[in-house]
Protein backbone atom coordinates (compact mmCIF):
# COMPACT_ATOMS: atom_id res chain seq x y z
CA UNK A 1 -127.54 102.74 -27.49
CA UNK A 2 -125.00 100.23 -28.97
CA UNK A 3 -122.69 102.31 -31.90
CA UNK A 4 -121.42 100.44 -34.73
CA UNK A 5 -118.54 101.52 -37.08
CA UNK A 6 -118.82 100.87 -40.83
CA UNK A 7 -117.20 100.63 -44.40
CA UNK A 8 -119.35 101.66 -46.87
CA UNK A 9 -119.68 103.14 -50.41
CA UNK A 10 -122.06 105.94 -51.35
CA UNK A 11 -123.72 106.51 -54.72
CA UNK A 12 -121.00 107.35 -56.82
CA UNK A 13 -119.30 103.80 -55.97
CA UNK A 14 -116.83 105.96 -53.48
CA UNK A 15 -116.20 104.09 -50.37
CA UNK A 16 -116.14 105.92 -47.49
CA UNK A 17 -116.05 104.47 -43.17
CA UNK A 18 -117.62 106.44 -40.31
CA UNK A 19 -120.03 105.19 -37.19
CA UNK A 20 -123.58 105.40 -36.55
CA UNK A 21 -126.06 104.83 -33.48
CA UNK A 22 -128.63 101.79 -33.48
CA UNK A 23 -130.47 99.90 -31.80
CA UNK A 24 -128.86 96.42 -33.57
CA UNK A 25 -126.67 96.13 -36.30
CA UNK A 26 -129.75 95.53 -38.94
CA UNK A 27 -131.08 98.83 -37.74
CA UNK A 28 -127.75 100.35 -38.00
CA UNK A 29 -127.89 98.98 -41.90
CA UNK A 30 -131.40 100.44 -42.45
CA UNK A 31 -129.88 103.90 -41.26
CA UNK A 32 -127.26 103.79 -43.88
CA UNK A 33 -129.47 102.70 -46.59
CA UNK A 34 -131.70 105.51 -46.02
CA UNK A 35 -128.40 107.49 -46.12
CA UNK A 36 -127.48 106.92 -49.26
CA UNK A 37 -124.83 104.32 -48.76
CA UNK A 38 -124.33 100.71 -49.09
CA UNK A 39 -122.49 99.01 -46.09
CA UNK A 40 -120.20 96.64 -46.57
CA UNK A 41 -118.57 95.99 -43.07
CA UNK A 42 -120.12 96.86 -39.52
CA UNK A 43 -118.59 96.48 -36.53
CA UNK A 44 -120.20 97.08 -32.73
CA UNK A 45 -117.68 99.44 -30.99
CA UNK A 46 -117.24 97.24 -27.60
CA UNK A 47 -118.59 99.18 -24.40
CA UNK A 48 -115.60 100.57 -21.85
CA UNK A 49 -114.54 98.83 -19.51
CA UNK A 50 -116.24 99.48 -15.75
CA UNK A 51 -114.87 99.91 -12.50
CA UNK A 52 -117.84 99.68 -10.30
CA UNK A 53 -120.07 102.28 -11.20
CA UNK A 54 -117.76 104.49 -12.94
CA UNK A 55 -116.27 103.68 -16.51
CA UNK A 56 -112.47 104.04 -17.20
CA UNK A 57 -111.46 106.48 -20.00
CA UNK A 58 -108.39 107.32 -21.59
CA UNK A 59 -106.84 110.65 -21.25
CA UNK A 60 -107.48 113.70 -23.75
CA UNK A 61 -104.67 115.75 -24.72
CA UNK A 62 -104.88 119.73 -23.68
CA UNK A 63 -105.57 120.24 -27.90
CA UNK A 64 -108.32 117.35 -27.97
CA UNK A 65 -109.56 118.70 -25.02
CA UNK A 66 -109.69 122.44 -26.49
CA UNK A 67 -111.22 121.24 -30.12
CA UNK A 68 -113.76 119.44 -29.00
CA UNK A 69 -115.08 121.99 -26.52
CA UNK A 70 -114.81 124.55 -29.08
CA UNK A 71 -117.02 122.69 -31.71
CA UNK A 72 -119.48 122.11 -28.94
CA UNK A 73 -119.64 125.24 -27.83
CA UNK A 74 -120.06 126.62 -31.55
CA UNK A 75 -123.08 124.09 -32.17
CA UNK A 76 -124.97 124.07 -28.89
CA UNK A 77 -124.68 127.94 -29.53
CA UNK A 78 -126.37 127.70 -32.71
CA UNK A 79 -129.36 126.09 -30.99
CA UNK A 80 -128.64 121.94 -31.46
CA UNK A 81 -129.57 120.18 -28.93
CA UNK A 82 -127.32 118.72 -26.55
CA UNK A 83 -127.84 115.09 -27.68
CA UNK A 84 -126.91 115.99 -31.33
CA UNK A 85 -124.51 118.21 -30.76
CA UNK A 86 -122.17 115.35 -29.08
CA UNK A 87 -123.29 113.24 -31.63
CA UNK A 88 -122.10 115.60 -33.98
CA UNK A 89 -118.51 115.96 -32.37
CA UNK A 90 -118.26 112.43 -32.04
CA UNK A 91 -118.72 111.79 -35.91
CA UNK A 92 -116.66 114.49 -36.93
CA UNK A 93 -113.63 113.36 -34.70
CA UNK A 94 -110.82 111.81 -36.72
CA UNK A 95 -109.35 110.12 -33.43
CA UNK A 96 -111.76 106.81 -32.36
CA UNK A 97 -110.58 107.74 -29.10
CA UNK A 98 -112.04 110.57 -29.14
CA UNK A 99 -115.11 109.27 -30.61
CA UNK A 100 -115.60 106.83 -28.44
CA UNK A 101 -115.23 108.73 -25.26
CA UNK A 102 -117.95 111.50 -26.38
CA UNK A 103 -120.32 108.35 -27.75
CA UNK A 104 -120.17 107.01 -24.20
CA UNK A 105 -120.98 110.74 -22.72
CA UNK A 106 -123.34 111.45 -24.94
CA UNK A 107 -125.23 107.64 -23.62
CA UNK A 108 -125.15 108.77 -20.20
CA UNK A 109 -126.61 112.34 -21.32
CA UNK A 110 -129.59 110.47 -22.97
CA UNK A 111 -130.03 108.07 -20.07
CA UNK A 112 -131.02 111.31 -18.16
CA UNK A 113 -127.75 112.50 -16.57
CA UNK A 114 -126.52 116.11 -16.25
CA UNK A 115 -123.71 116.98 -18.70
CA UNK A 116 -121.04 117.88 -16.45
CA UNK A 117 -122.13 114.09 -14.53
CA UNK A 118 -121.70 112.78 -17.44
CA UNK A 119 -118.21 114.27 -17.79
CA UNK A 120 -117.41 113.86 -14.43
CA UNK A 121 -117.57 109.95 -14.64
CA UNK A 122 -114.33 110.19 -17.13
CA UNK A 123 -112.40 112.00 -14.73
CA UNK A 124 -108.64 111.22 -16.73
CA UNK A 125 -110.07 112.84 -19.49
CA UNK A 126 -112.06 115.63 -18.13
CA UNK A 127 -110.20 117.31 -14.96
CA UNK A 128 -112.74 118.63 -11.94
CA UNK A 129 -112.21 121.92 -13.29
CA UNK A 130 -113.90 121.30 -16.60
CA UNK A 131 -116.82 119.70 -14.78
CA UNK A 132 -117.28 122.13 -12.52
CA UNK A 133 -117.23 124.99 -15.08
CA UNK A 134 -119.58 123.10 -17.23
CA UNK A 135 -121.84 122.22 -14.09
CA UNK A 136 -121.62 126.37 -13.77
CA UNK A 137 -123.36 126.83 -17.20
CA UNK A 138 -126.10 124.39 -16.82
CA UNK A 139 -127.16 126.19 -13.83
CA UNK A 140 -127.01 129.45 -15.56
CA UNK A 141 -128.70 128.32 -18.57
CA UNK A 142 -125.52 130.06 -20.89
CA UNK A 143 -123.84 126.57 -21.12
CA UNK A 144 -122.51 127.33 -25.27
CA UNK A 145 -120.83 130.43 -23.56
CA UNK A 146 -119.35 128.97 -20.68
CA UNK A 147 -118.17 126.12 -23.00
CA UNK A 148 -116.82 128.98 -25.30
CA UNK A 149 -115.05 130.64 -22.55
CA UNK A 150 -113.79 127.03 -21.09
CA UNK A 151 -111.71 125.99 -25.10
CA UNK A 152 -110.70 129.66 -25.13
CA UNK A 153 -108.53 129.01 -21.53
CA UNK A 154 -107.56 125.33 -22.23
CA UNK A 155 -106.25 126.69 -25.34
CA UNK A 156 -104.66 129.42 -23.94
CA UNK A 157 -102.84 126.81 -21.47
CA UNK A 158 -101.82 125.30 -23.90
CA UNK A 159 -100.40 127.55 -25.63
CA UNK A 160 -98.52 128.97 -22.85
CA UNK A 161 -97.34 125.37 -21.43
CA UNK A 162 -96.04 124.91 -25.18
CA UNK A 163 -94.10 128.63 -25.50
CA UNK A 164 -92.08 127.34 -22.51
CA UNK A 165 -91.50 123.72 -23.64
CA UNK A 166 -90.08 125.24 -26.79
CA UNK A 167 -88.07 127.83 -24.92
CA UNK A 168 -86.56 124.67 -23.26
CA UNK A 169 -85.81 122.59 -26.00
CA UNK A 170 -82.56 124.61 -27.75
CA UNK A 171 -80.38 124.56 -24.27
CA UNK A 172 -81.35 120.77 -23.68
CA UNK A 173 -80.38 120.13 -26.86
CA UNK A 174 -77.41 122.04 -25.82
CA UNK A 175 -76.36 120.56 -23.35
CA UNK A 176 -76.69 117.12 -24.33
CA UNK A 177 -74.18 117.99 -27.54
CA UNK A 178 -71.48 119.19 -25.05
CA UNK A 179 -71.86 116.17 -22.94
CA UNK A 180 -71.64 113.91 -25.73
CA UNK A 181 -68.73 115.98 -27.65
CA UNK A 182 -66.72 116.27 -24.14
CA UNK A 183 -67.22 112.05 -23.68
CA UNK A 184 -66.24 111.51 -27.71
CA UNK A 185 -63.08 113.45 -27.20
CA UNK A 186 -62.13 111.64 -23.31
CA UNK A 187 -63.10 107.99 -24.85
CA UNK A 188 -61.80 107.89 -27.76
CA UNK A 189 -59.17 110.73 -29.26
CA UNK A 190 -57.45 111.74 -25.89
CA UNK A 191 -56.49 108.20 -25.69
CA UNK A 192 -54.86 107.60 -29.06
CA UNK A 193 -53.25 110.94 -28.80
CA UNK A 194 -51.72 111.13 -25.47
CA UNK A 195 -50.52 107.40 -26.43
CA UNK A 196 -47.89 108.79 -28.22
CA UNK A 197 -46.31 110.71 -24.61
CA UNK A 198 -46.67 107.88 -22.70
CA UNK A 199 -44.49 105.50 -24.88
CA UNK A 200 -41.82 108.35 -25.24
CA UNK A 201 -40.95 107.89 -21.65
CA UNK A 202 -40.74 111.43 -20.77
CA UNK A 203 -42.03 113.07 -17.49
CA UNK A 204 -46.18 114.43 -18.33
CA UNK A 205 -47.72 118.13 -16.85
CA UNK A 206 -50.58 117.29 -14.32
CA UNK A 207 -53.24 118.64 -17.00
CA UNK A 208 -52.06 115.74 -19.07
CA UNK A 209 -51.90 113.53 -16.35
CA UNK A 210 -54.89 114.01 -15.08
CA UNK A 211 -56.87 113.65 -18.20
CA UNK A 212 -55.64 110.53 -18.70
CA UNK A 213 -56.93 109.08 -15.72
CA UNK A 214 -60.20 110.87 -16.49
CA UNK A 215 -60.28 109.29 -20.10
CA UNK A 216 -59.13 105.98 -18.58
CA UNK A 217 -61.99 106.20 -16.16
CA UNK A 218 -64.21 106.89 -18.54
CA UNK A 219 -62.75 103.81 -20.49
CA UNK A 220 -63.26 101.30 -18.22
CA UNK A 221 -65.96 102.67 -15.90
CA UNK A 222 -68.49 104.32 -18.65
CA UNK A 223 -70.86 101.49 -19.01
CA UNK A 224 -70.96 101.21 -15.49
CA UNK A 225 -71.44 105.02 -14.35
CA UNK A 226 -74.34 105.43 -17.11
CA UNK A 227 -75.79 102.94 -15.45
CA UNK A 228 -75.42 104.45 -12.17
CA UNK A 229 -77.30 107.48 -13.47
CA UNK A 230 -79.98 105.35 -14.73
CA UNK A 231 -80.61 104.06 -11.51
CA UNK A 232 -80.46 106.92 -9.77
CA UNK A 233 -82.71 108.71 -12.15
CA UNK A 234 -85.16 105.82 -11.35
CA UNK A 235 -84.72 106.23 -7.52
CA UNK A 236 -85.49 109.82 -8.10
CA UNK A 237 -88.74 109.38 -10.38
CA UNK A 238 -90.13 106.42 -7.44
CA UNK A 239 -89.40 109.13 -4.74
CA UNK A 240 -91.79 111.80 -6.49
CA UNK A 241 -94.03 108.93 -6.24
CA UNK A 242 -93.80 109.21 -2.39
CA UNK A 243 -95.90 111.53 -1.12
CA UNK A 244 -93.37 112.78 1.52
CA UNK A 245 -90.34 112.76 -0.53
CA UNK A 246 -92.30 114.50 -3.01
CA UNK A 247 -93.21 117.50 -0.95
CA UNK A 248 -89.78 117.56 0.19
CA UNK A 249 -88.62 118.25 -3.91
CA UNK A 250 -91.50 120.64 -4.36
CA UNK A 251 -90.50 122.46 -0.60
CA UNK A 252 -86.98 122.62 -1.98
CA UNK A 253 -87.39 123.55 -5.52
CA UNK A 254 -89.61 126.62 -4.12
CA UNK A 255 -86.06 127.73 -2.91
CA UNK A 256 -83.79 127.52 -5.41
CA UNK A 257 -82.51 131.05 -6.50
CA UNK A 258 -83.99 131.33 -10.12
CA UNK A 259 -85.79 128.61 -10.71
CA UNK A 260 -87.57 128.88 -7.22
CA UNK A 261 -89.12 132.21 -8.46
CA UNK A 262 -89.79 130.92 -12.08
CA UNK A 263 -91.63 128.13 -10.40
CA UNK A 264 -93.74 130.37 -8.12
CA UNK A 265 -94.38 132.78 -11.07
CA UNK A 266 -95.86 129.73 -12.97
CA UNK A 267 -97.24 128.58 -10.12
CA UNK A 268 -99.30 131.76 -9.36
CA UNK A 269 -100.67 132.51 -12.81
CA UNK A 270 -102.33 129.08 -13.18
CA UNK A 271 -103.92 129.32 -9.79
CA UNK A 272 -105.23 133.14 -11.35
CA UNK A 273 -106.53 132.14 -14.55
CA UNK A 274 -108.31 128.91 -13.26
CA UNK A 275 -109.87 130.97 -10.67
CA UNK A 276 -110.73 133.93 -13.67
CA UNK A 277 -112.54 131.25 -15.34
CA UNK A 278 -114.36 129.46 -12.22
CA UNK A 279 -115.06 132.62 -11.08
CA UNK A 280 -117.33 133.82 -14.68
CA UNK A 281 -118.72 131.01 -14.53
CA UNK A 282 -120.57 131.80 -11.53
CA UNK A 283 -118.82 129.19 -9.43
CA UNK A 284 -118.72 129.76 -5.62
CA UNK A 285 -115.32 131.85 -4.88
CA UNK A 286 -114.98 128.68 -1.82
CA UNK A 287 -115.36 126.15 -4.20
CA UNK A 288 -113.34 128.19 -6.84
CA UNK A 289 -110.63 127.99 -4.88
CA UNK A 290 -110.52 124.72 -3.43
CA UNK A 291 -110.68 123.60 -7.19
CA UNK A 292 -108.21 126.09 -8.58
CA UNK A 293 -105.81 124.66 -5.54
CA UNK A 294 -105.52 121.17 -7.02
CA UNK A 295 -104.83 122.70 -10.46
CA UNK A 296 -101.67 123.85 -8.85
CA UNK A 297 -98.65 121.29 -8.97
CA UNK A 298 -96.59 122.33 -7.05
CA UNK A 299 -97.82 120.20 -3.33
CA UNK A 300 -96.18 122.87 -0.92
CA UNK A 301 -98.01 125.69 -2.83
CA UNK A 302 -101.14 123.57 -2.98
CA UNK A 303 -101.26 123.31 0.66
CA UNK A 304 -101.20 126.83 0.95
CA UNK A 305 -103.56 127.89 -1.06
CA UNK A 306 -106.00 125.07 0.51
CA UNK A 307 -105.50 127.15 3.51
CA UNK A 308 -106.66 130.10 1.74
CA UNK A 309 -109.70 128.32 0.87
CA UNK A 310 -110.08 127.70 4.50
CA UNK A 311 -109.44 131.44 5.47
CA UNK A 312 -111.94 132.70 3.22
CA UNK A 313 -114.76 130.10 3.98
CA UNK A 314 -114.30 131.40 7.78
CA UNK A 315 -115.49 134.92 6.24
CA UNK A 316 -111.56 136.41 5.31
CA UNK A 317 -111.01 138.08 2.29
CA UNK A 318 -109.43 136.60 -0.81
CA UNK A 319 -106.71 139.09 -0.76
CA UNK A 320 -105.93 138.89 3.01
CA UNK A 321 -105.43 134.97 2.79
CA UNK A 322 -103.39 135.41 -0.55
CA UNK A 323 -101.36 137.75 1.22
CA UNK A 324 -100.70 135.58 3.87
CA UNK A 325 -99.74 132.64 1.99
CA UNK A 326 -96.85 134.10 0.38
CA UNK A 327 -96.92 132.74 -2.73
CA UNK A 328 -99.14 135.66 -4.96
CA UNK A 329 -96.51 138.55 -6.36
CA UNK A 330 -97.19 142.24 -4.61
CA UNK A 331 -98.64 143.56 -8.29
CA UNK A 332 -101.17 140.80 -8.25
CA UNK A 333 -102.14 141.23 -5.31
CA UNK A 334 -102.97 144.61 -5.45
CA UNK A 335 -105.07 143.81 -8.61
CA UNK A 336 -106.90 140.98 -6.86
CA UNK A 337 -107.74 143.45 -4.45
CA UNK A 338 -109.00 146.33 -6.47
CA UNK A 339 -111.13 143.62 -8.17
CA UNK A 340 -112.66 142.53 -5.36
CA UNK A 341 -113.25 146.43 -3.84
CA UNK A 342 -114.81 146.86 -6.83
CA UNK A 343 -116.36 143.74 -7.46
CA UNK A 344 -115.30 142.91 -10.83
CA UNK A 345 -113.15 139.82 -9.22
CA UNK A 346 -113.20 137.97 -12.32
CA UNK A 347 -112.23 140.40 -15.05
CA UNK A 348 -109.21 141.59 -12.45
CA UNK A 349 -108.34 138.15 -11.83
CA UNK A 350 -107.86 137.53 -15.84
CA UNK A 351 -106.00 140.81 -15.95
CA UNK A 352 -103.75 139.89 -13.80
CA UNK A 353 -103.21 136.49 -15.07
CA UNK A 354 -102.49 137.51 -18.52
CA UNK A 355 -100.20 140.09 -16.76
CA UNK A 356 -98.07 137.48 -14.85
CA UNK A 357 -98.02 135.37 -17.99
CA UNK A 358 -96.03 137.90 -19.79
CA UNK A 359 -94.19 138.72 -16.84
CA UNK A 360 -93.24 135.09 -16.66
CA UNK A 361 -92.38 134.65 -20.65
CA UNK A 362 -90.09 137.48 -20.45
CA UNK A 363 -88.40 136.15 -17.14
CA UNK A 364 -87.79 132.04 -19.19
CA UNK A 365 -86.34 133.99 -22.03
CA UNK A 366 -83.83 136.30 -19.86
CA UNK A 367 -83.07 132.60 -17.96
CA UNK A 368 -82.44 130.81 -21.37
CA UNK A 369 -80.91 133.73 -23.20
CA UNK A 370 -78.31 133.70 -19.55
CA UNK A 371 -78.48 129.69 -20.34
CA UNK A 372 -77.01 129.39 -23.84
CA UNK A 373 -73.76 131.41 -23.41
CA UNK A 374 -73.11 130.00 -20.29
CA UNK A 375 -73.52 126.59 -22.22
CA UNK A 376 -71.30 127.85 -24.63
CA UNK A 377 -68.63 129.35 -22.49
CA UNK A 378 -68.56 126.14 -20.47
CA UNK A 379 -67.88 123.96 -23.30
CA UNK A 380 -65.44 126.14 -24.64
CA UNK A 381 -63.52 125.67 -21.55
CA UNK A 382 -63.29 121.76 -21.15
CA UNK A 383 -62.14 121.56 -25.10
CA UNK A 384 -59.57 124.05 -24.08
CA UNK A 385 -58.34 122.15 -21.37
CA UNK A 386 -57.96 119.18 -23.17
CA UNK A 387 -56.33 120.77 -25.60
CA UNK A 388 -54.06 122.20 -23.12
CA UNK A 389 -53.62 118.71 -21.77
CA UNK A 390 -52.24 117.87 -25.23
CA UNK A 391 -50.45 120.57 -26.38
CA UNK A 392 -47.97 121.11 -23.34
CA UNK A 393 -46.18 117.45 -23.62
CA UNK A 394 -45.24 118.42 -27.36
CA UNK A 395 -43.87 122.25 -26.64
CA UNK A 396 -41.94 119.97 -23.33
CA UNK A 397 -41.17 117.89 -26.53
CA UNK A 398 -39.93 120.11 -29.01
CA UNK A 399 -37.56 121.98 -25.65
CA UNK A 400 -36.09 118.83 -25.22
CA UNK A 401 -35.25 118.13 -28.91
CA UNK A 402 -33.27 122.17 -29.12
């Protein structure tokens, strides 16, 4: 059914714009007549764009994602039907976007199609792992508390992928000031300073002498070596494009000191709470996994955990083929495995989930409280030595003059 966005004004002489379903565009008018409100401008929203048999959406953004599950959940839970209820969401969204992407769902629902079909042919905006959850419900008949459960982890992912973008932000910030203080003081006050020395004639310290080749380099060769780093920078973002240079970052990331671990930590609490969530929504635990497996970003960890998926389709257990991967911290582990003795996989999985998470939080803010200082300390140390660099010609100064 063709939708048609509108300008109107109700009773009062407000005006007011929204979007309605119709058949044609005098229907649509009809509909907001009998609404109360007098259109003055209606536009046909123009169909998506097809490729093949499968239209192309736009992405949805982890909170877009998370509020419009939520107010599904919360009306297909207070007994709407499914049709409505996406109707619903679709009015009350604020983003056209948005709108748009749940009017075109909510056609293929009403042509006949499953729900998590429907989803599944806008796979940018909703990952397999949505489907597949929401495919879970419909089977079960609890879809309003699977979809409940569902915005309660993407907004718990969120939140978590947000705590460590903000625990990032002050030493980038950092970091970027010292660069750019350090390059202020080399290009352009070293150079007027140490000016005055080089006219006088008089023999320079190798501190002094060799920041002025370092400010001179920096002089001439600046434009150029910014550029350099631009280009490498670009070299580096086309190899993660290459699927063997990228494994080759991921392998060797995974074995950096701190970072490796932080990585692994992350790594290994996404791959638990996607499989918490999979796993009460009755999903297969072989399917679970495959799908919790592609959640994970890291490719070398991926791999690995496809090869659990493997070990437990040939009849292993989940904790044997964690275990052997290598990649699963001892404590979960041991959770996993009293979970699935006792068979309350799920709730142990989302214990020990929430358990790494914390674990993890507290490990980024010992790495970024260890960060800061060292920042600090470092910067400290190149102003000294220029300083240093300047100061020692005018005490060699002030000798000669006595």
């Amino acid at each position: 059914m063709p939708t048609f966005d509108y300008r109107a004004e109700n009773a009062r002489g407000r005006r007011c714009k929204g979007r309605v379903e119709a058949d044609n565009p005098r229907h649509a008018r009809q509909l907001l007549r009998e609404r109360g409100l007098l259109p003055s401008e209606l536009h046909e929203v123009k169909a998506q764009r097809t490729l093949g048999a499968r239209p192309v959406g736009g992405r949805l953004s982890p909170a877009d994602l998370a509020l419009l599950t939520l107010q599904l959940s919360t009306l297909i839970q207070a007994g709407l039907p499914l049709e409505e209820a996406l109707g619903a969401v679709a009015q009350q969204s604020q983003k056209r976007r948005v709108a748009s992407l749940l009017s075109a769902v909510r056609g293929r629902v009403m042509e006949g199609h499953a729900l998590a079909t429907a989803l599944a042919a806008f796979p940018q905006a909703f990952p397999e792992l949505f489907c597949a959850t929401v495919a879970a419900g419909e089977q079960s008949g609890h879809l309003g508390l699977v979809l409940e459960q569902l915005a309660a982890y993407t907004q718990a992912r969120q939140a978590s992928r947000q705590r460590i973008q903000l625990a990032l932000v002050y030493p980038l910030i950092l970091m970027l000031a010292c660069v750019a203080i350090v390059a202020f003081l080399l290009g352009y006050v070293v150079p007027d300073v140490v000016k005055i020395f080089v006219d006088s004639g008089q023999s320079l310290p190798w501190l002094t002498e060799a920041l002025i080749v370092l400010s001179d380099g920096l002089r001439r060769y600046g434009l150029s070596l910014l550029g350099l780093l631009v280009g490498l920078l670009g070299l580096w973002r086309w190899s993660l494009r290459q699927p063997a240079w990228r494994l080759r970052w991921h392998r060797l990331l995974l074995k950096l000191p701190v970072l490796g671990e932080v990585l692994r930590a992350m790594e290994a609490a996404r791959f638990a709470s996607t499989l918490a969530i999979l796993s009460k929504s009755a999903v297969p635990l072989v399917d679970a996994l495959r799908i919790a497996a592609q959640v994970i970003g890291n490719l070398t960890i991926r791999a690995r955990m496809a090869d659990v998926a493997r070990s437990v389709r040939e009849g292993g257990t989940l904790t044997r083929g964690l275990e052997l991967g290598g990649d699963i911290p001892p404590l979960m582990l041991h959770m996993i495995a009293s979970g699935e003795r006792a068979g309350e996989l799920d709730s142990m999985l989302a214990r020990a989930a929430e358990q790494q998470e914390a674990s993890l939080a507290a490990r980024i803010a010992l790495v970024v409280s260890l960060f800061e200082p060292a920042m600090l300390v470092l910067m400290g140390g190149v102003v000294l030595l220029i300083v240093m660099a300047i100061l020692l010609p005018i005490l060699s100064l002030n000798q000669l003059v006595n």
